[in-house]
C-alpha atoms as a PDB file:
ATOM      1  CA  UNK A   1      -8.372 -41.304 -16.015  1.00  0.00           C
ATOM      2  CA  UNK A   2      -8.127 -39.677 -12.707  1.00  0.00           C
ATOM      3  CA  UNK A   3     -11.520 -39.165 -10.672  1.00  0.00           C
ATOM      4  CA  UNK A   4     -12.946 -35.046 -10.888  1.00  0.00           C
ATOM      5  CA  UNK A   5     -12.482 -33.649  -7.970  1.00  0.00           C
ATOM      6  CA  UNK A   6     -14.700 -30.643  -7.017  1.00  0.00           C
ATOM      7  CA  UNK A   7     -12.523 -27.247  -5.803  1.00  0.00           C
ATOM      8  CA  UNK A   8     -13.497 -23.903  -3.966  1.00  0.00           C
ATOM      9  CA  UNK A   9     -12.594 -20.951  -4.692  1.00  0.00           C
ATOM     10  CA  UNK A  10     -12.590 -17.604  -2.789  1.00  0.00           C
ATOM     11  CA  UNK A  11     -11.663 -13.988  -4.444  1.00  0.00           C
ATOM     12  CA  UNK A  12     -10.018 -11.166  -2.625  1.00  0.00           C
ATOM     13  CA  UNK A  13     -11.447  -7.672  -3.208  1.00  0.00           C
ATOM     14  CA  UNK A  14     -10.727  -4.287  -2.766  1.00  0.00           C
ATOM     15  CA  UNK A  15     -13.862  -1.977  -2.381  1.00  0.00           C
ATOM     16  CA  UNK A  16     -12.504   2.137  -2.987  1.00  0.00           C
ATOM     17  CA  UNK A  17     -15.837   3.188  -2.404  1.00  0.00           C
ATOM     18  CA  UNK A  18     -18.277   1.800   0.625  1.00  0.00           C
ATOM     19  CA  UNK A  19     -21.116   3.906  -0.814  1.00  0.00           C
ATOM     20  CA  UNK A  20     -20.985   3.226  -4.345  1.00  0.00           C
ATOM     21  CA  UNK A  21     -20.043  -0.901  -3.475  1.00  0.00           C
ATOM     22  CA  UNK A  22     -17.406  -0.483  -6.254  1.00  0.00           C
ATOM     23  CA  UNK A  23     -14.880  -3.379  -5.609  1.00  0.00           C
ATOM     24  CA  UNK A  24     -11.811  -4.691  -7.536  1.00  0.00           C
ATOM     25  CA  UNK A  25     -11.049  -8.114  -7.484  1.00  0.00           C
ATOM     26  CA  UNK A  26      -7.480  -8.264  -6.349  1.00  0.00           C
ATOM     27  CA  UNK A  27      -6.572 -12.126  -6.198  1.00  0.00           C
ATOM     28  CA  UNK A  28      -8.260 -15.497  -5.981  1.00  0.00           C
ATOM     29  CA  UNK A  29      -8.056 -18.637  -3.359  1.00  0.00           C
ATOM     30  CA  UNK A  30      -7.733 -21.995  -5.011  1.00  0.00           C
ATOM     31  CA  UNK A  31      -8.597 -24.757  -1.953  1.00  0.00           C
ATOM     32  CA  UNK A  32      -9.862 -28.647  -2.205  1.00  0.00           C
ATOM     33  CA  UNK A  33      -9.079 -30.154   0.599  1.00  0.00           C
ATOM     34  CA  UNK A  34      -9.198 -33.617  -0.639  1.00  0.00           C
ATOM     35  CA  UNK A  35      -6.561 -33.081  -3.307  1.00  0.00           C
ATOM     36  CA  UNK A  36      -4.410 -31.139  -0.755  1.00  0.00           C
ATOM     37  CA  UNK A  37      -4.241 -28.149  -2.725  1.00  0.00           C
ATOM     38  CA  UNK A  38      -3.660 -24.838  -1.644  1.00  0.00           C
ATOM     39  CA  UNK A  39      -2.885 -21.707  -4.396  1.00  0.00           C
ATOM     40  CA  UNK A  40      -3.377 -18.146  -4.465  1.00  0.00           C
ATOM     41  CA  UNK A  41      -2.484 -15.885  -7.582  1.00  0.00           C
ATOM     42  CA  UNK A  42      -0.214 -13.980  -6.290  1.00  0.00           C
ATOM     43  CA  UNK A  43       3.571 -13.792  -6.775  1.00  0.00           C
ATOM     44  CA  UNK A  44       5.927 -14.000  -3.647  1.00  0.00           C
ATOM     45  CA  UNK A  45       9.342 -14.554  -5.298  1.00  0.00           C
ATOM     46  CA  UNK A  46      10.561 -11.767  -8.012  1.00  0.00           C
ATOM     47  CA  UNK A  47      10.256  -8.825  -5.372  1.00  0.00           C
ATOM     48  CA  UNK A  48      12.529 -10.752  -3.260  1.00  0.00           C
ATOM     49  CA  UNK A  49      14.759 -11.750  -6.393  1.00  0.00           C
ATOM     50  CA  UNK A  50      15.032  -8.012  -7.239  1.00  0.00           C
ATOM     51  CA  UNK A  51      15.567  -6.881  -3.483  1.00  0.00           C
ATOM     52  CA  UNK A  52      18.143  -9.247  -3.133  1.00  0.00           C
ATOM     53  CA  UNK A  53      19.930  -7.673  -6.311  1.00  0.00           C
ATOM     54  CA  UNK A  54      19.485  -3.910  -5.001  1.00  0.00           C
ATOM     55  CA  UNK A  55      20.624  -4.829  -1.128  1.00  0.00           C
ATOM     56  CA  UNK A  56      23.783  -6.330  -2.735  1.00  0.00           C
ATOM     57  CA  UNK A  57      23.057 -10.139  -1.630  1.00  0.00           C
ATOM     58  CA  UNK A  58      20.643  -9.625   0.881  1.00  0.00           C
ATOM     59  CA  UNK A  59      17.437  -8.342   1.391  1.00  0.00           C
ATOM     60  CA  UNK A  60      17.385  -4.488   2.778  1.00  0.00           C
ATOM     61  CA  UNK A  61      14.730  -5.017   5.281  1.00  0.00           C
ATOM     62  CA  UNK A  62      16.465  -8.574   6.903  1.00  0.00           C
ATOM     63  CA  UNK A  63      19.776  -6.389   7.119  1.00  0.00           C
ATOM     64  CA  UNK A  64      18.714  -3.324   8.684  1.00  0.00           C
ATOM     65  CA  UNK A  65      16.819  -5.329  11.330  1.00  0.00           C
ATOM     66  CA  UNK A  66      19.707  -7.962  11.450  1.00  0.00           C
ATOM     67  CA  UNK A  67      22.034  -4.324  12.557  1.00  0.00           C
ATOM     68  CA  UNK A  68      19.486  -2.651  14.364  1.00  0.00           C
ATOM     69  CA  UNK A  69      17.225  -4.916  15.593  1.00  0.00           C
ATOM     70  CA  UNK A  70      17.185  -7.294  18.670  1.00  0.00           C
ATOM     71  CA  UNK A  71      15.548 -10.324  17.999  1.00  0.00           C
ATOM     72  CA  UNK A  72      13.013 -11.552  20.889  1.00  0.00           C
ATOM     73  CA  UNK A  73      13.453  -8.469  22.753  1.00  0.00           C
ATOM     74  CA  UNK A  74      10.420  -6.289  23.144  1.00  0.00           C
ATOM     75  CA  UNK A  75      10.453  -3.033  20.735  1.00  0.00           C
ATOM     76  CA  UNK A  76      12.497   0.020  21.445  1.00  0.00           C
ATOM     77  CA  UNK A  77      11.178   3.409  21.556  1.00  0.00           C
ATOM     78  CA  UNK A  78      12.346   3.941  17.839  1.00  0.00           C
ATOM     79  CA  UNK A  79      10.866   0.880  16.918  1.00  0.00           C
ATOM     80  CA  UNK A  80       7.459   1.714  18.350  1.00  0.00           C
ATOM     81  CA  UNK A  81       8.083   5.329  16.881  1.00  0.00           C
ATOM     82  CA  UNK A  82       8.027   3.843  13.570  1.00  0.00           C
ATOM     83  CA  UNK A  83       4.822   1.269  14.032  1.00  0.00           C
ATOM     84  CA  UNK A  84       3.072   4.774  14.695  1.00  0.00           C
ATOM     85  CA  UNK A  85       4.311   6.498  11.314  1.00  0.00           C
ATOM     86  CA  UNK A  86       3.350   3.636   9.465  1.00  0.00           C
ATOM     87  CA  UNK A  87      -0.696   3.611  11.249  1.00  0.00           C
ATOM     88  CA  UNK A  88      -0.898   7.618  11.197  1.00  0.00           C
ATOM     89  CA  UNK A  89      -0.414   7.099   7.055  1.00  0.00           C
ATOM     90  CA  UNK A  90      -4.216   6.657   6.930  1.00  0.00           C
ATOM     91  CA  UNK A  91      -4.407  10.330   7.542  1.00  0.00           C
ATOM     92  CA  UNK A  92      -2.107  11.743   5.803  1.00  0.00           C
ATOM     93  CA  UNK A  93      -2.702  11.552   2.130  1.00  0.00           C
ATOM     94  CA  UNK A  94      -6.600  12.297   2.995  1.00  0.00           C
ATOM     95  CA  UNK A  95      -5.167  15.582   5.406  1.00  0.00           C
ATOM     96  CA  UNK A  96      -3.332  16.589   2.830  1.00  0.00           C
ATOM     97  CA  UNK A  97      -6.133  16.678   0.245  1.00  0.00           C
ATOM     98  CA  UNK A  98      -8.038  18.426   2.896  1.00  0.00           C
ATOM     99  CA  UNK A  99      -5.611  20.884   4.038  1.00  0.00           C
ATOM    100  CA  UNK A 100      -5.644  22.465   0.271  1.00  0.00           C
ATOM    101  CA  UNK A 101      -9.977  22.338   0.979  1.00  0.00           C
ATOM    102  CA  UNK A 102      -9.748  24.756   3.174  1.00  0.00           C
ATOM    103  CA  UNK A 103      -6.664  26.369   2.777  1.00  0.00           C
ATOM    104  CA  UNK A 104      -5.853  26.474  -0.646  1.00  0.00           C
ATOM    105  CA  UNK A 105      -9.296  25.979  -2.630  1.00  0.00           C
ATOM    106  CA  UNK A 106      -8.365  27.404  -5.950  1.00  0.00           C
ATOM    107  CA  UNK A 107      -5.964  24.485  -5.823  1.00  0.00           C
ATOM    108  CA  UNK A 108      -7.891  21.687  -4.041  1.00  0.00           C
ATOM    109  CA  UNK A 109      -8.962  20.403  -7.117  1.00  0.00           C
ATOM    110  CA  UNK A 110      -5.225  19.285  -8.446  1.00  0.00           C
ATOM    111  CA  UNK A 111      -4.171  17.999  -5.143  1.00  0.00           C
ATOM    112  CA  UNK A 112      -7.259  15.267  -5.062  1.00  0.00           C
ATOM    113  CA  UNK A 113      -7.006  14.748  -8.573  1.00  0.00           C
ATOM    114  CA  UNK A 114      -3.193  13.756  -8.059  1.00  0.00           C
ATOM    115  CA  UNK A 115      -3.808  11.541  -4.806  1.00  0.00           C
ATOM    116  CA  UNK A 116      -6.446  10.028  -6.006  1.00  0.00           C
ATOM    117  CA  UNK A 117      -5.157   8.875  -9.142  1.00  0.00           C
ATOM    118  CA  UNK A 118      -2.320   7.845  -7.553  1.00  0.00           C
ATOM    119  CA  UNK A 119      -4.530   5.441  -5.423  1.00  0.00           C
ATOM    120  CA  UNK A 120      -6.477   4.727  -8.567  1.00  0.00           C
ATOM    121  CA  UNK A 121      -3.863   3.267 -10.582  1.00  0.00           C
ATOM    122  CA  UNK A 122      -1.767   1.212  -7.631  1.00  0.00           C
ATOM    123  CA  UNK A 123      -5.230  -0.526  -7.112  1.00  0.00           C
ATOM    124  CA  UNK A 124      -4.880  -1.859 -10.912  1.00  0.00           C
ATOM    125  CA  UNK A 125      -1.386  -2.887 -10.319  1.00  0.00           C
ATOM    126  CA  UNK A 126      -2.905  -4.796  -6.825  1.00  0.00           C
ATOM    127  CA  UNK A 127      -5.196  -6.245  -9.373  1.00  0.00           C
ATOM    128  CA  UNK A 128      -2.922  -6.722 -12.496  1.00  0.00           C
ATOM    129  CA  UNK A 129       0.214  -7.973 -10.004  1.00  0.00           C
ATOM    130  CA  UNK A 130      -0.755  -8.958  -6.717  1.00  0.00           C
ATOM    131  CA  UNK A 131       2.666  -9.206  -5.024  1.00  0.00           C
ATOM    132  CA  UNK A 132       3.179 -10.458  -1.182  1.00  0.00           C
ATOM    133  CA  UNK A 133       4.861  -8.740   0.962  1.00  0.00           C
ATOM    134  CA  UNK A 134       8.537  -9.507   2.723  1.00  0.00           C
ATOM    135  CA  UNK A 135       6.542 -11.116   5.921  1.00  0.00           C
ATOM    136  CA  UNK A 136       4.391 -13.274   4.067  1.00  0.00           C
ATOM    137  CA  UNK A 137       7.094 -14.515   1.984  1.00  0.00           C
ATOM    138  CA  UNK A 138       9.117 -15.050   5.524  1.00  0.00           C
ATOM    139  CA  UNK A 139       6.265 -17.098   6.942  1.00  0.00           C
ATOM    140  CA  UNK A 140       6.358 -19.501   3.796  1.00  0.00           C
ATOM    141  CA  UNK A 141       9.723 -20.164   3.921  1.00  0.00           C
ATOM    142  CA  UNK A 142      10.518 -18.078   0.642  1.00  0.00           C
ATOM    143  CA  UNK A 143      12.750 -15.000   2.163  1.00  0.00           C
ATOM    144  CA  UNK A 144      14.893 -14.909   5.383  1.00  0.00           C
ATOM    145  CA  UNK A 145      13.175 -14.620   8.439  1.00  0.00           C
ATOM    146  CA  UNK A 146      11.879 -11.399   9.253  1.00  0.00           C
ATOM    147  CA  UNK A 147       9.486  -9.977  12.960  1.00  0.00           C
ATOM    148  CA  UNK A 148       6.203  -8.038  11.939  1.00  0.00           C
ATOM    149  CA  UNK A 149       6.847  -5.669  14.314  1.00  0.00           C
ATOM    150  CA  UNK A 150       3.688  -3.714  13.360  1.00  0.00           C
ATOM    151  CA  UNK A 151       1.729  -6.833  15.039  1.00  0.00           C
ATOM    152  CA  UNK A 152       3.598  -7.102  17.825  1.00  0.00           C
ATOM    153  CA  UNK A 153       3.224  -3.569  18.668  1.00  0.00           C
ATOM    154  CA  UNK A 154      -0.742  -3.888  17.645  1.00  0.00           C
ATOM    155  CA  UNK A 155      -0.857  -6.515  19.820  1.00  0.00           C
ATOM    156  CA  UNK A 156       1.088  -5.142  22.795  1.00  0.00           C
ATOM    157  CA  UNK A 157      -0.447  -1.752  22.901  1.00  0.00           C
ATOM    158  CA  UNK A 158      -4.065  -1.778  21.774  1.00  0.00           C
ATOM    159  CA  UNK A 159      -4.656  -5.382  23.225  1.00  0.00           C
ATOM    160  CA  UNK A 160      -7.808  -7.271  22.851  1.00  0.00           C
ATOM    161  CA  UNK A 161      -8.666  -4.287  20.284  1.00  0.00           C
ATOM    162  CA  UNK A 162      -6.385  -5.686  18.024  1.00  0.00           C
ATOM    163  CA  UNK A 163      -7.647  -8.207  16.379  1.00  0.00           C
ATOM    164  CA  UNK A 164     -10.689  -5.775  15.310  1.00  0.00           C
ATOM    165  CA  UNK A 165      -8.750  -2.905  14.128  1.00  0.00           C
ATOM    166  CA  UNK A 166      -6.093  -4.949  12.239  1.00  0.00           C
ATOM    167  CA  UNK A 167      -9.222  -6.813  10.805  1.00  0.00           C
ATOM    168  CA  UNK A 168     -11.122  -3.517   9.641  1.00  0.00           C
ATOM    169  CA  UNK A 169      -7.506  -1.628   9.077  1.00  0.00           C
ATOM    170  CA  UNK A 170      -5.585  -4.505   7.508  1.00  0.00           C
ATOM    171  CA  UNK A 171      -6.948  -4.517   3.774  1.00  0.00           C
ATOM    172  CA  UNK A 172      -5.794  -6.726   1.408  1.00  0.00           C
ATOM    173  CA  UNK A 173      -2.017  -8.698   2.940  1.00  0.00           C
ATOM    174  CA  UNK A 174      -1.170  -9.327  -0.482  1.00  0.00           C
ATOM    175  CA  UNK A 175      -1.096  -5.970  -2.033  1.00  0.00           C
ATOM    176  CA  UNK A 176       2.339  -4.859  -1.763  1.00  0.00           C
ATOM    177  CA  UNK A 177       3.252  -3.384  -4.872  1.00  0.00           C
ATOM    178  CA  UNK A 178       3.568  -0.749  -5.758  1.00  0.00           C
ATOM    179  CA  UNK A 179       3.830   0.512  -1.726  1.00  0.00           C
ATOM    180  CA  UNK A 180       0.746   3.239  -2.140  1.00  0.00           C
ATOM    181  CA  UNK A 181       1.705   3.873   1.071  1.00  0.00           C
ATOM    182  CA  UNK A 182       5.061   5.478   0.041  1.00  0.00           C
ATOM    183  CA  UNK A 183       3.488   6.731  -3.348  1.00  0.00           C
ATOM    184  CA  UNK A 184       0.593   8.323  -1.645  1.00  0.00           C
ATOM    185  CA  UNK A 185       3.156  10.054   1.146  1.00  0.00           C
ATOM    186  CA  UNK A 186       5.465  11.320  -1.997  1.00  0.00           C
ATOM    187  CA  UNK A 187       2.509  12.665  -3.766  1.00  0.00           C
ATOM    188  CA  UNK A 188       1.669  14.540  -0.245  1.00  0.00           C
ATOM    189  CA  UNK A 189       5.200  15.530  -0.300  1.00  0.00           C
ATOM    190  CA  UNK A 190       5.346  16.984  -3.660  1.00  0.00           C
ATOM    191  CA  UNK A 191       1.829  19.142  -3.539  1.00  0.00           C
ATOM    192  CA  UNK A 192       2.779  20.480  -0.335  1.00  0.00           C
ATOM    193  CA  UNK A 193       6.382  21.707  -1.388  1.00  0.00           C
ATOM    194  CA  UNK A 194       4.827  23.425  -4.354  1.00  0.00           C
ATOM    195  CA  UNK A 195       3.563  25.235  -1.362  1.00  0.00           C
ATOM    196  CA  UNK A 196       6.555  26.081   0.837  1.00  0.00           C
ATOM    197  CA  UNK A 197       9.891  24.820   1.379  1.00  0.00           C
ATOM    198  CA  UNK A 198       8.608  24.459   5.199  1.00  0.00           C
ATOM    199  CA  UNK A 199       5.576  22.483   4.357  1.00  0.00           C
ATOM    200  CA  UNK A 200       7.501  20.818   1.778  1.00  0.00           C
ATOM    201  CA  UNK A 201       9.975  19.421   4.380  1.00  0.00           C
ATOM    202  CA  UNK A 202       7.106  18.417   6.555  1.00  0.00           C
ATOM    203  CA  UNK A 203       6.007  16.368   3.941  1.00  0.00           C
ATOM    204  CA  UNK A 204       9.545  14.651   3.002  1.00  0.00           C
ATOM    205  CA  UNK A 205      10.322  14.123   6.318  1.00  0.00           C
ATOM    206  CA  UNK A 206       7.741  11.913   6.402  1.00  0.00           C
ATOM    207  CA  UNK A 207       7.305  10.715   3.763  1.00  0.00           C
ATOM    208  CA  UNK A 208      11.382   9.138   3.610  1.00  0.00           C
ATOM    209  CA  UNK A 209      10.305   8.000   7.720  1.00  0.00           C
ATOM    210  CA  UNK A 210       7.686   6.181   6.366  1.00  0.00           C
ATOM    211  CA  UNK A 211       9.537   4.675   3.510  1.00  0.00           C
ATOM    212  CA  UNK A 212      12.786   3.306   5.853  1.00  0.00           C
ATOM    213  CA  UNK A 213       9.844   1.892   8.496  1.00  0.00           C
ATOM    214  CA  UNK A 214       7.852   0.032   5.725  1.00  0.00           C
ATOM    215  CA  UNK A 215      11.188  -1.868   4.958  1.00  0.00           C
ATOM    216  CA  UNK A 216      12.320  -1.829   8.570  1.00  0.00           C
ATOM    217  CA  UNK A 217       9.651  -3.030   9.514  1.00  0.00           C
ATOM    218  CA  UNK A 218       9.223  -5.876   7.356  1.00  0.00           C
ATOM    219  CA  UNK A 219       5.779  -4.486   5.626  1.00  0.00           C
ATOM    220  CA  UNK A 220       7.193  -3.409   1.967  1.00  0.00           C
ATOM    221  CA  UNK A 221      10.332  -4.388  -0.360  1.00  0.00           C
ATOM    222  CA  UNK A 222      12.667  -1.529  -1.260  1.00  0.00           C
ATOM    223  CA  UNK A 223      11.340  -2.244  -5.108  1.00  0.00           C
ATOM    224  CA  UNK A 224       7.920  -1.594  -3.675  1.00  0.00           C
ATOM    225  CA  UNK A 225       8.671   1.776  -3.189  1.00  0.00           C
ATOM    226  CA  UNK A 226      10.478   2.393  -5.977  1.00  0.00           C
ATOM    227  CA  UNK A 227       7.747   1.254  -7.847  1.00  0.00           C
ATOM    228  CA  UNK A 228       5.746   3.754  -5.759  1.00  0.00           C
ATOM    229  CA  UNK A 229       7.844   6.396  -6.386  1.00  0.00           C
ATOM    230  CA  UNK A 230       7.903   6.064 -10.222  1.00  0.00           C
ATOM    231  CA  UNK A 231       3.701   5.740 -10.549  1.00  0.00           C
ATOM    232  CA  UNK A 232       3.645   9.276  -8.351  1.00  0.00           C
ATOM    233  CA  UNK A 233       6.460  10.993 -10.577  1.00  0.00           C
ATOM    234  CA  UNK A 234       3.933   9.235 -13.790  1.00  0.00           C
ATOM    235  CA  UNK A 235       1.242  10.589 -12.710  1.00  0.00           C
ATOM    236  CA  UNK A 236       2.550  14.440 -11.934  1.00  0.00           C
ATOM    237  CA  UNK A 237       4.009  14.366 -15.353  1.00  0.00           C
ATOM    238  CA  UNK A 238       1.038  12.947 -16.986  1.00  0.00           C
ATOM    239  CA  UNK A 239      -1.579  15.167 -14.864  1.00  0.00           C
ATOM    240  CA  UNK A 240      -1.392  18.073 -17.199  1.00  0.00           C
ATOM    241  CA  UNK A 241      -2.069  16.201 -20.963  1.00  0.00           C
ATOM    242  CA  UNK A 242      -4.473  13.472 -19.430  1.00  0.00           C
ATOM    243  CA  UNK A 243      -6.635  16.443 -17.898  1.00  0.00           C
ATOM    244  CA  UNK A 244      -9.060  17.731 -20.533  1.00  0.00           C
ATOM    245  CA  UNK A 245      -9.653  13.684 -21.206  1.00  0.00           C
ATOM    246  CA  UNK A 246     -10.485  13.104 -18.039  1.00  0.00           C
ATOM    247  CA  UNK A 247     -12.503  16.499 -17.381  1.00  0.00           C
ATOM    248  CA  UNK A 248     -14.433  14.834 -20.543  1.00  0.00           C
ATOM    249  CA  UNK A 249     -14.801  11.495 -19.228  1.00  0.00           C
ATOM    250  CA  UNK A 250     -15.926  12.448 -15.445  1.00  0.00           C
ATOM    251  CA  UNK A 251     -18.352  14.578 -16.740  1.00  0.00           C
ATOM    252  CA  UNK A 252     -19.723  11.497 -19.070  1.00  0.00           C
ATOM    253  CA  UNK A 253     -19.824   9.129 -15.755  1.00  0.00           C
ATOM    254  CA  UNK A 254     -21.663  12.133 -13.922  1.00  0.00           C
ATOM    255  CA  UNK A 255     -24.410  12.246 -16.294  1.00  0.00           C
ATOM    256  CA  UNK A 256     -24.522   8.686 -16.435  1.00  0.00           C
ATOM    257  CA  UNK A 257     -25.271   8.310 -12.995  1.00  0.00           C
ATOM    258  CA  UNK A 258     -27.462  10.761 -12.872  1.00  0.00           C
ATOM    259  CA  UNK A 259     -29.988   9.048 -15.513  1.00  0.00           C
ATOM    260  CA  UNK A 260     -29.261   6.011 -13.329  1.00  0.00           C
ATOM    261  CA  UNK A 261     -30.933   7.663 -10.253  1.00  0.00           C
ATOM    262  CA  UNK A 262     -33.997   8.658 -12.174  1.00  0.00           C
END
């Protein structure tokens, strides 16, 4: 019978609210180091299966930087152009919820309850499927090679700073899908062209820049963002029968914390 051997573990979390210290746990680190054993739950392969299937062979992100890209060279304008939309994203669904605050109050309250929900349910799916994305399955050997050319950039431009943005920025590596990034951008997208065709194509604009960088870039599949995509288009449809349910349940929650506080 073979000797127990004693294992550590380590969980990865996701905290949605710093005030409340409400986390989700996202994954889990399997290590002992005298058994040589190394696993994470997480899944690298099927995204890259399925990308393979929709870029006809080859994954979408390795071709596009395979034709546009120069490998070893430093990053082009465009290139850099599209590190930026990808960092200014932690504004924009937030700006957008905020721009209806004070512009548009009587209809502030559907714009965060969208958005948020949005980022609500894609942190189940981190939990329920946490999926790597196309660089981390490059750096085990598991897709073609690909440059993170979001760390190059980081590392080239905001220097010894780096390391501590990317380290309070970076959240959890291994929640790729669905891309809330893209879902969050559509979702911006959609409220603001129930405004205006001008605003709307401010919004789409970015929000299809932002979707060609995160596979550009090597940071998302082209499944992520479908996957995206769909849970924003679920969750406009659904918005109007869930409502009174969860008008019902919020208010529930509210009172409960407020006997907690007494």
């Amino acid at each position: 019978m073979p000797a127990a051997e004693s294992y550590q573990y380590a969980l990865w979390r996701l905290v949605p609210d710093l005030e409340r210290g409400e986390t989700l746990n996202a994954g889990v680190l399997l290590y002992c180091r005298r058994a040589r054993f190394l696993e994470a739950r997480v899944h690298v392969d099927y995204p890259v299966a399925i990308d393979r299937v929709l870029g006809l062979g080859e994954l979408p992100g390795a071709r596009l930087q395979r034709i546009l890209g120069r490998p070893g060279a430093p990053l082009r304008r465009p290139e850099q152009l599209l590190v930026w939309c990808h960092w200014v994203w932690f504004f924009i669904p937030h700006g957008t919820v905020a721009w209806f605050l004070l512009r548009r109050r009587e209809r502030f309250e559907r714009a965060a309850l969208h958005t948020y929900a949005v980022f609500d349910l894609g942190l189940i799916g981190y939990w329920a499927l946490p999926t790597a994305p196309p660089w981390y399955a490059a750096q085990q050997g598991r897709a073609p090679e690909l440059r993170r050319m979001m760390v190059e950039h980081g590392e080239a431009f905001w220097r010894r700073r780096w390391g501590a943005l990317y380290g309070a920025l970076g959240g959890n590596p291994l929640a790729a899908m669905p891309s809330l990034h893209f879902a969050t951008s559509v979702m911006a997208a959609r409220l603001l062209a129930d405004e205006s065709r001008v605003r709307g194509a401010v919004g789409w604009s970015y929000a299809l820049t932002l979707g060609f960088a995160l596979v550009y870039l090597g940071e998302h599949y082209v499944v992520d963002l479908l996957a995206g995509l769909a849970l924003t288009e679920a969750v406009r449809r659904g918005a109007r029968p869930a409502a009174p349910i969860l008008r019902s349940a919020g208010r529930r929650i509210q009172a409960l914390e407020r006997a907690a506080r007494r």
